[in-house]
C-alpha atoms as a PDB file:
ATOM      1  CA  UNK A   1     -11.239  -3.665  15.385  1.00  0.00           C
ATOM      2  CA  UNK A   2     -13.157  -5.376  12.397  1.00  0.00           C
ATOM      3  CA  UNK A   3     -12.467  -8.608  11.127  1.00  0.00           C
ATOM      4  CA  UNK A   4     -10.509  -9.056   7.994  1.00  0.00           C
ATOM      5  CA  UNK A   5     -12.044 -10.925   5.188  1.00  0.00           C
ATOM      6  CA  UNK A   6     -10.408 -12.126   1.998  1.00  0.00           C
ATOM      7  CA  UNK A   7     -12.099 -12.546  -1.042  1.00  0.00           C
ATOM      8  CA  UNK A   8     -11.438 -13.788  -4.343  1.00  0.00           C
ATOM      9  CA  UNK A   9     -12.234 -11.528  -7.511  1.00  0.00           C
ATOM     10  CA  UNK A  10     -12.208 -11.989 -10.989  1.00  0.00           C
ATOM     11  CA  UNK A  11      -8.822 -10.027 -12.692  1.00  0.00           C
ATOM     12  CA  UNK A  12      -9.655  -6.251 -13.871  1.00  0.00           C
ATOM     13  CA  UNK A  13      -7.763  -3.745 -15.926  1.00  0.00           C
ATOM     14  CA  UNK A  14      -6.642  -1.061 -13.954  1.00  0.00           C
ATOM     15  CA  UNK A  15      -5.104   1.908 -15.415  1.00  0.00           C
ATOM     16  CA  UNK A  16      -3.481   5.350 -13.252  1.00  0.00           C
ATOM     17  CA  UNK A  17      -1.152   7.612 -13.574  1.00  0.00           C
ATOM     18  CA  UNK A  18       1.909   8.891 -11.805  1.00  0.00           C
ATOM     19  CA  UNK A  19       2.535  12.557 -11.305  1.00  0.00           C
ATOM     20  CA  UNK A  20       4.655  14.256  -8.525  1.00  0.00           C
ATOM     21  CA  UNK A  21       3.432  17.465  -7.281  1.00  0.00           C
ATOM     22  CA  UNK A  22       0.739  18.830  -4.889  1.00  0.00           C
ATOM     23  CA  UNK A  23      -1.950  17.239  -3.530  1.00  0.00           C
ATOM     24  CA  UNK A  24      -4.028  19.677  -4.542  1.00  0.00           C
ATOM     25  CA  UNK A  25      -2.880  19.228  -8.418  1.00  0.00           C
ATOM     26  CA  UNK A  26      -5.535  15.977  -7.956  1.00  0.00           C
ATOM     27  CA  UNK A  27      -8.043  18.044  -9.028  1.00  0.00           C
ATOM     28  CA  UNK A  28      -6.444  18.862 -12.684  1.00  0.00           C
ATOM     29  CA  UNK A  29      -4.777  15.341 -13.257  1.00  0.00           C
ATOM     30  CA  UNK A  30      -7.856  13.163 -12.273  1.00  0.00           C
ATOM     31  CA  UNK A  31      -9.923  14.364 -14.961  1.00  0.00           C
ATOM     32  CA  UNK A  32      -7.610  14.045 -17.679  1.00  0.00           C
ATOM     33  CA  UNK A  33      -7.363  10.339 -15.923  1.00  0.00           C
ATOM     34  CA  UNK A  34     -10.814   9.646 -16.711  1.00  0.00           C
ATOM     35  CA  UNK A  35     -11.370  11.493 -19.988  1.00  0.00           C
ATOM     36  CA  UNK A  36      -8.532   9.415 -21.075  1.00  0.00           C
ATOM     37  CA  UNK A  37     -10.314   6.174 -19.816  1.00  0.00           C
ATOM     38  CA  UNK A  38     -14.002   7.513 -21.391  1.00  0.00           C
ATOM     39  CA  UNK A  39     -12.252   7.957 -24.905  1.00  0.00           C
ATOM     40  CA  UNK A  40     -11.426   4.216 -25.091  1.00  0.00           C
ATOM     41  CA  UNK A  41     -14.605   2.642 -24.173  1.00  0.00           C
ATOM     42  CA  UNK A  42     -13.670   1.275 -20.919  1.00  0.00           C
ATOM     43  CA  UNK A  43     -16.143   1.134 -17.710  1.00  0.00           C
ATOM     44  CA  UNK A  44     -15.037   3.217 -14.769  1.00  0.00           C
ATOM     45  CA  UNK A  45     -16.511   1.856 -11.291  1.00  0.00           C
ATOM     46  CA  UNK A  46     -15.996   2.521  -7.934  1.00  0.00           C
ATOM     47  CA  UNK A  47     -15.069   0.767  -5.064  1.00  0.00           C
ATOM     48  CA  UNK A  48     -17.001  -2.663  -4.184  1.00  0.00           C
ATOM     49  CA  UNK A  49     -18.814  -2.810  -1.059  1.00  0.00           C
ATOM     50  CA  UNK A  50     -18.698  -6.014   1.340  1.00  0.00           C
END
């Protein structure tokens, strides 16, 4: 097992959606997701590696 680490970060905006349905529906919703994220300037980064 790996050891567990906690770090501080500085606060972030976060924005998602909620949607029930198929899994497979992931692949209509998420770009809507980021199209509506593109359209209002914001930076869209992935997850930070340790």
């Amino acid at each position: 097992m790996d050891d567990i680490s906690v770090i501080e970060e500085k606060p972030k905006l976060v924005v998602g959606i909620r949607k029930r349905g198929y899994y497979k529906e992931i692949a209509i919703i998420l770009p809507q997701l980021f199209e509506y994220v593109m359209n209002r300037g914001a930076k869209i980064s992935g997850m930070k590696r340790l």
